[in-house]
Protein backbone atom coordinates (compact mmCIF):
# COMPACT_ATOMS: atom_id res chain seq x y z
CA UNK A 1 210.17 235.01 8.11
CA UNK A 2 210.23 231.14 9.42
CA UNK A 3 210.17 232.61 12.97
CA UNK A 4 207.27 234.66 12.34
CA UNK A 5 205.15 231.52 10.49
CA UNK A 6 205.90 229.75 13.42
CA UNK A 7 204.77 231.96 16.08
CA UNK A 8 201.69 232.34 14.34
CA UNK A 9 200.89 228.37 13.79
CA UNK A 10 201.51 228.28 17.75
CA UNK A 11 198.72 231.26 18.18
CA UNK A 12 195.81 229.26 16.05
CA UNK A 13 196.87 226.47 18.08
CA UNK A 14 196.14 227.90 20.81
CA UNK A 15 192.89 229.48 19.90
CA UNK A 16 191.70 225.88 18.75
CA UNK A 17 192.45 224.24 21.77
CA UNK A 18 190.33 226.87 23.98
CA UNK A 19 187.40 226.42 21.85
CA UNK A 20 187.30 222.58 22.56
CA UNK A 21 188.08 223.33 26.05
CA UNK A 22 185.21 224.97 26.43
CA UNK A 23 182.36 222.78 24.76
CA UNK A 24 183.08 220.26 27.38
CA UNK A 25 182.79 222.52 30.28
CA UNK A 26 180.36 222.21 33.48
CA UNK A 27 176.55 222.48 32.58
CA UNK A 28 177.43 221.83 28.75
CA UNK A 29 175.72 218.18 29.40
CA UNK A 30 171.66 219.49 30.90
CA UNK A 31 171.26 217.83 34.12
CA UNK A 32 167.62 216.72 34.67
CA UNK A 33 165.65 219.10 35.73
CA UNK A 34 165.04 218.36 39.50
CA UNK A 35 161.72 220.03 39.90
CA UNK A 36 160.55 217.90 36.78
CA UNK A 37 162.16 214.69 39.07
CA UNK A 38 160.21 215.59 41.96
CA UNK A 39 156.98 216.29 40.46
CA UNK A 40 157.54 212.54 38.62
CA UNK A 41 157.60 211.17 41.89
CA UNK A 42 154.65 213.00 43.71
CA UNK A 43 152.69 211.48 40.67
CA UNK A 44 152.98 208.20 40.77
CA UNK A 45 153.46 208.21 44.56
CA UNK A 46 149.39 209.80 44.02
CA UNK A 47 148.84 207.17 41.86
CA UNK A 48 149.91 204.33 43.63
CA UNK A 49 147.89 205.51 46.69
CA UNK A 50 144.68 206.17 44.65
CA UNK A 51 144.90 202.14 43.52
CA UNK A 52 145.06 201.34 47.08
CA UNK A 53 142.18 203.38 48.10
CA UNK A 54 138.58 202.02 49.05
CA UNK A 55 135.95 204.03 47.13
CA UNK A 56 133.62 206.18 49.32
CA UNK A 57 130.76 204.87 48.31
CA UNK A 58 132.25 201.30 49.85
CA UNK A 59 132.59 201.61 53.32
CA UNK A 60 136.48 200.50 54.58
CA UNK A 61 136.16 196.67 55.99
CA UNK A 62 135.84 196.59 59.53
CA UNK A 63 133.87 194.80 62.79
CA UNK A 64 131.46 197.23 62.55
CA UNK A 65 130.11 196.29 59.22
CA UNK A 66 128.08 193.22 58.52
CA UNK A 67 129.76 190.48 56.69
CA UNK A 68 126.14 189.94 54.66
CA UNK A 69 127.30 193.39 53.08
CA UNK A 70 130.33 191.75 51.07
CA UNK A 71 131.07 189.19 48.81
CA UNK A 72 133.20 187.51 51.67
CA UNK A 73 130.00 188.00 54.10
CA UNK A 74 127.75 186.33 51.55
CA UNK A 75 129.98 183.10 51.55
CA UNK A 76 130.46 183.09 54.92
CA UNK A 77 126.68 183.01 54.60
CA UNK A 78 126.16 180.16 52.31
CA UNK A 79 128.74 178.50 54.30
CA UNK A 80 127.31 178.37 57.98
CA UNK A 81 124.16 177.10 56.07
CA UNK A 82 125.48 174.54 54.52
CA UNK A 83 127.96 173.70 57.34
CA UNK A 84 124.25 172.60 59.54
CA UNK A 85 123.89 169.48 61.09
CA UNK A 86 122.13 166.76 58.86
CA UNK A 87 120.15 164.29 60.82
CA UNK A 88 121.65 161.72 62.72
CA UNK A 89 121.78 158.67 60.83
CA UNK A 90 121.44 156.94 64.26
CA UNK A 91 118.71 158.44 64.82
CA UNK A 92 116.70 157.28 61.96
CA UNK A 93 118.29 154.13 62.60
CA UNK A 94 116.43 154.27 66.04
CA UNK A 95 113.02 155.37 64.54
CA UNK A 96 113.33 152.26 61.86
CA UNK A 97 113.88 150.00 64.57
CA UNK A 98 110.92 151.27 66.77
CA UNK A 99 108.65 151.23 63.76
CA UNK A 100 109.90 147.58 62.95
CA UNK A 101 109.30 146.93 66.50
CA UNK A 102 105.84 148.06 67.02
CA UNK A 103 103.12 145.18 67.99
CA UNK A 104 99.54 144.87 68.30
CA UNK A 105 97.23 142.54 70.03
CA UNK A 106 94.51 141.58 68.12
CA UNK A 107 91.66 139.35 69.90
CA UNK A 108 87.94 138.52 69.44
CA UNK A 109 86.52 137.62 73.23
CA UNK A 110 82.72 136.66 73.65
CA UNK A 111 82.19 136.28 77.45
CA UNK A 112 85.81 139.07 78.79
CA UNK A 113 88.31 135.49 78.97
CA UNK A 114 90.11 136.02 76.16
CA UNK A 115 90.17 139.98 76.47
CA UNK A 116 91.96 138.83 79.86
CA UNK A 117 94.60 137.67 78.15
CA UNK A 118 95.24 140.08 75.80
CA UNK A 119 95.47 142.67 77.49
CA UNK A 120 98.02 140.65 79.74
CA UNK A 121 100.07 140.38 76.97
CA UNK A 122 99.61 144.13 76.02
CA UNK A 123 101.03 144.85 79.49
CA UNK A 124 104.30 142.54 79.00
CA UNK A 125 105.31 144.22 75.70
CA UNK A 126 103.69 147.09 75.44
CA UNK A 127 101.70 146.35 72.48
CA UNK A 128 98.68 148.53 71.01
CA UNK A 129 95.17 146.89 71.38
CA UNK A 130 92.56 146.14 68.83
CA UNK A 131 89.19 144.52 69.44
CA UNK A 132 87.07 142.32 66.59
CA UNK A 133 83.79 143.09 67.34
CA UNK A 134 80.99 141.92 65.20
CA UNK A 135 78.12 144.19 64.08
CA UNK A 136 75.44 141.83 65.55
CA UNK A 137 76.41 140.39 68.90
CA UNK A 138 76.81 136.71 69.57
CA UNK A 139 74.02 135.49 72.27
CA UNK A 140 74.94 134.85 75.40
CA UNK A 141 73.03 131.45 75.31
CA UNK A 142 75.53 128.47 74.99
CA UNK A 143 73.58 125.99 73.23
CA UNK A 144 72.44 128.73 70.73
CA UNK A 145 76.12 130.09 70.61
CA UNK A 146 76.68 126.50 69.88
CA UNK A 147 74.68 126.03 66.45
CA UNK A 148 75.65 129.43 65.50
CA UNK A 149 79.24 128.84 65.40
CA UNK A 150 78.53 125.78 63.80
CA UNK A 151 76.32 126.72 61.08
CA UNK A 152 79.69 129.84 60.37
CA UNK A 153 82.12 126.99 60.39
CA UNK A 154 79.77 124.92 57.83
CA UNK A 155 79.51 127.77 55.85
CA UNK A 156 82.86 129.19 55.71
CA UNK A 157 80.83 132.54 56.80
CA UNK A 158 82.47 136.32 57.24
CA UNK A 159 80.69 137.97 59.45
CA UNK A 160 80.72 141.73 59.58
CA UNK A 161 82.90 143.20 61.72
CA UNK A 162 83.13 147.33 63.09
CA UNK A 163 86.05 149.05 62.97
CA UNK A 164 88.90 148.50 61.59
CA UNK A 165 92.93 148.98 62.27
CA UNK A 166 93.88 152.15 60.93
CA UNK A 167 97.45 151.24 59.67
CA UNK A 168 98.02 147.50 59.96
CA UNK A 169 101.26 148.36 57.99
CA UNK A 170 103.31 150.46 60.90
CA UNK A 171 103.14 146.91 62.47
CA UNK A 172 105.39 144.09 62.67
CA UNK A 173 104.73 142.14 64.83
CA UNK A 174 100.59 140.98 65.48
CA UNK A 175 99.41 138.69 68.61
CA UNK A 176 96.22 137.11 67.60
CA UNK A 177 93.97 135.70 70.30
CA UNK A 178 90.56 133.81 70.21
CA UNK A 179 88.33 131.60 72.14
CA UNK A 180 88.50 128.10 70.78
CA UNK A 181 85.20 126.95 68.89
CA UNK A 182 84.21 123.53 67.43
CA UNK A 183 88.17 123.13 67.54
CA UNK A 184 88.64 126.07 65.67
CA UNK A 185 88.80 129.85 65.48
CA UNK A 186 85.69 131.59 65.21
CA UNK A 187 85.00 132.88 61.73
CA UNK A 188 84.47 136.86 62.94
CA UNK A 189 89.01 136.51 63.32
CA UNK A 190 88.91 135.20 59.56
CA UNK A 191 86.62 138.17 58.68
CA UNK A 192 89.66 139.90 60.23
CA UNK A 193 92.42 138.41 58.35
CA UNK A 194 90.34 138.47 54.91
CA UNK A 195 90.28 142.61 55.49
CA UNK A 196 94.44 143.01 55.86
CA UNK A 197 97.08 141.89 54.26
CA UNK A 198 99.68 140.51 57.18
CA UNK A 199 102.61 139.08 54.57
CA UNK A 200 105.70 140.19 55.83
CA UNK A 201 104.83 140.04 59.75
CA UNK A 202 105.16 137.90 62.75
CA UNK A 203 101.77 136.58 64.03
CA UNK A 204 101.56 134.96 67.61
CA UNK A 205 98.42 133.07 68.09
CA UNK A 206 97.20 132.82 71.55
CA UNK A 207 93.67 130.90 72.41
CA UNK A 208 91.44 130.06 75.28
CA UNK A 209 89.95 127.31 75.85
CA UNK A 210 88.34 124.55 78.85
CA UNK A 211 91.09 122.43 77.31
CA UNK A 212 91.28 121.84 73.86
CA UNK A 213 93.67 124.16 72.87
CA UNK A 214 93.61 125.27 69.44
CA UNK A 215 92.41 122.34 67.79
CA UNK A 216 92.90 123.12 63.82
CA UNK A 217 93.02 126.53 64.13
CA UNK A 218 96.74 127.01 63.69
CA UNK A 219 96.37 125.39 60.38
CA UNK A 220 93.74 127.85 59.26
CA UNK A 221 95.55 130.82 60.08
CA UNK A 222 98.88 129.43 58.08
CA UNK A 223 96.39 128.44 54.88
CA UNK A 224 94.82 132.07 55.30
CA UNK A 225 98.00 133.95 55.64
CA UNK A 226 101.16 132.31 53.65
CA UNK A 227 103.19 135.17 53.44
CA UNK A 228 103.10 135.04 57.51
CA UNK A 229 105.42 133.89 60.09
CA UNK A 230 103.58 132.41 62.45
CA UNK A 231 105.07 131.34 65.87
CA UNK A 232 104.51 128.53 68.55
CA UNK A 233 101.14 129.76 69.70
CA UNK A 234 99.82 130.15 73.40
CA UNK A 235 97.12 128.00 74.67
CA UNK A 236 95.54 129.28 78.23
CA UNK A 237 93.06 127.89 80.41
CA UNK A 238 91.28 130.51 81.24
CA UNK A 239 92.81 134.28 80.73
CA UNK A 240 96.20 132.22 82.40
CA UNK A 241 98.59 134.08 84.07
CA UNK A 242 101.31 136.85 83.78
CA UNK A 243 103.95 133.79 84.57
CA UNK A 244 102.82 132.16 81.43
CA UNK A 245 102.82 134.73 78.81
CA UNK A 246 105.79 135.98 79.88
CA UNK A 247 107.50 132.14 79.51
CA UNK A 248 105.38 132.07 76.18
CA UNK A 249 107.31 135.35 74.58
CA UNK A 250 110.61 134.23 75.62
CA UNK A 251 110.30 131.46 74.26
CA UNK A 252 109.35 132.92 71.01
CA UNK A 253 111.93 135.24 71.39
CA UNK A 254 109.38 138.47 71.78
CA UNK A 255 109.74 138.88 75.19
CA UNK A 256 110.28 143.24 75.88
């Protein structure tokens, strides 16, 4: 009887351990499925090339397309324009200078001598030219010339003048000639000085004369125009010479 209990213990034994045997065997644990692995891949391999794609309706960058068509090309836009050239601060420099440097000869001349001169001094530094001429001409009669100028003088007078300089201002520099009369400048040049305002300029007087030079002229012209400089002035016998004016603006420190 113990044999046969024993035998059969051994037999469930046997039948238990087959069981468990079996639930571990191959397969038991699914695998992944590798047609489900492979279509995982081919989708987000298709969705990382979509991301990387350029729409159709935006043509691929290349050298055939014009940079104006991008963002990039309008920057590279706004950047060549503001990238231009300003102007040369030498340059404005130089046209500060040459307006600062600009002179004019300004003369009244009754019988052509003192025109002579000015326009000798027009020639050495390449001054403009301006003429005071009166309305009603001076006679060509000394001794009459004579009480007119006096009877001006007495009087202080202004007599009216044509013309006028069109922009006194773009000047710096102003040579002002005259024949000398009663030992003074006629009053048709103060007629000139009453109509501009030369504060802030250099004035060079020049006269003619027989002799006398400029008499108390040069004291007239400083009264009449304070805010002036006024330089050594040049007196000439006669229209003088190209030797003298040229002596005269070095030594005034205008010569060209």
């Amino acid at each position: 009887m113990k044999r046969l209990f024993a035998v059969w213990t051994a037999f469930v034994l046997t039948l238990s351990l087959t069981a468990c045997d079996s639930s571990l065997a191959p397969g038991s644990i699914s695998a992944p499925d590798s047609s489900s692995v492979l279509q995982k891949t081919e989708t987000s391999s298709a969705h990382q090339s979509s991301s990387a794609e350029v729409p159709e309706n935006e043509p691929a960058p290349s050298s055939n397309v014009p940079e104006s068509t991008s963002s990039e090309g309008s920057s590279s836009q706004l950047e060549s324009v503001s990238s231009l050239p300003e102007p040369s601060s030498s340059k404005t420099e130089a046209q500060t200078e040459e307006t600062e440097g600009k002179a004019l000869v300004v003369y009244f001349s009754h019988t052509g001598t003192t025109e002579g001169a000015a326009n000798e001094i027009a020639a050495q530094t390449g001054a403009d030219v301006f003429e005071i001429v009166p309305t009603e001409t001076y006679t060509s009669d000394y001794n009459t010339l004579l009480d007119i100028a006096q009877r001006e003088l007495d009087e202080n007078a202004r007599p009216v003048i044509t013309g006028s300089v069109e922009d006194i201002s773009q000047y710096n520099t102003i040579y002002l000639g005259w024949p000398c009369w009663w030992s003074d400048m006629p009053m048709v040049v103060c007629t000139f000085l009453d109509s501009c305002d030369l504060s802030g300029k250099t004035i060079a007087p020049f006269v003619t004369s027989g002799g006398s030079g400029f008499g108390s002229a040069l004291s007239r012209l400083r009264e009449m125009e304070p805010g002036a400089t006024v330089t050594e002035g040049l007196s000439l016998r006669g229209s003088g010479s190209s030797e003298a004016v040229i002596q005269w603006l070095n030594s005034i420190g205008l010569a060209e």
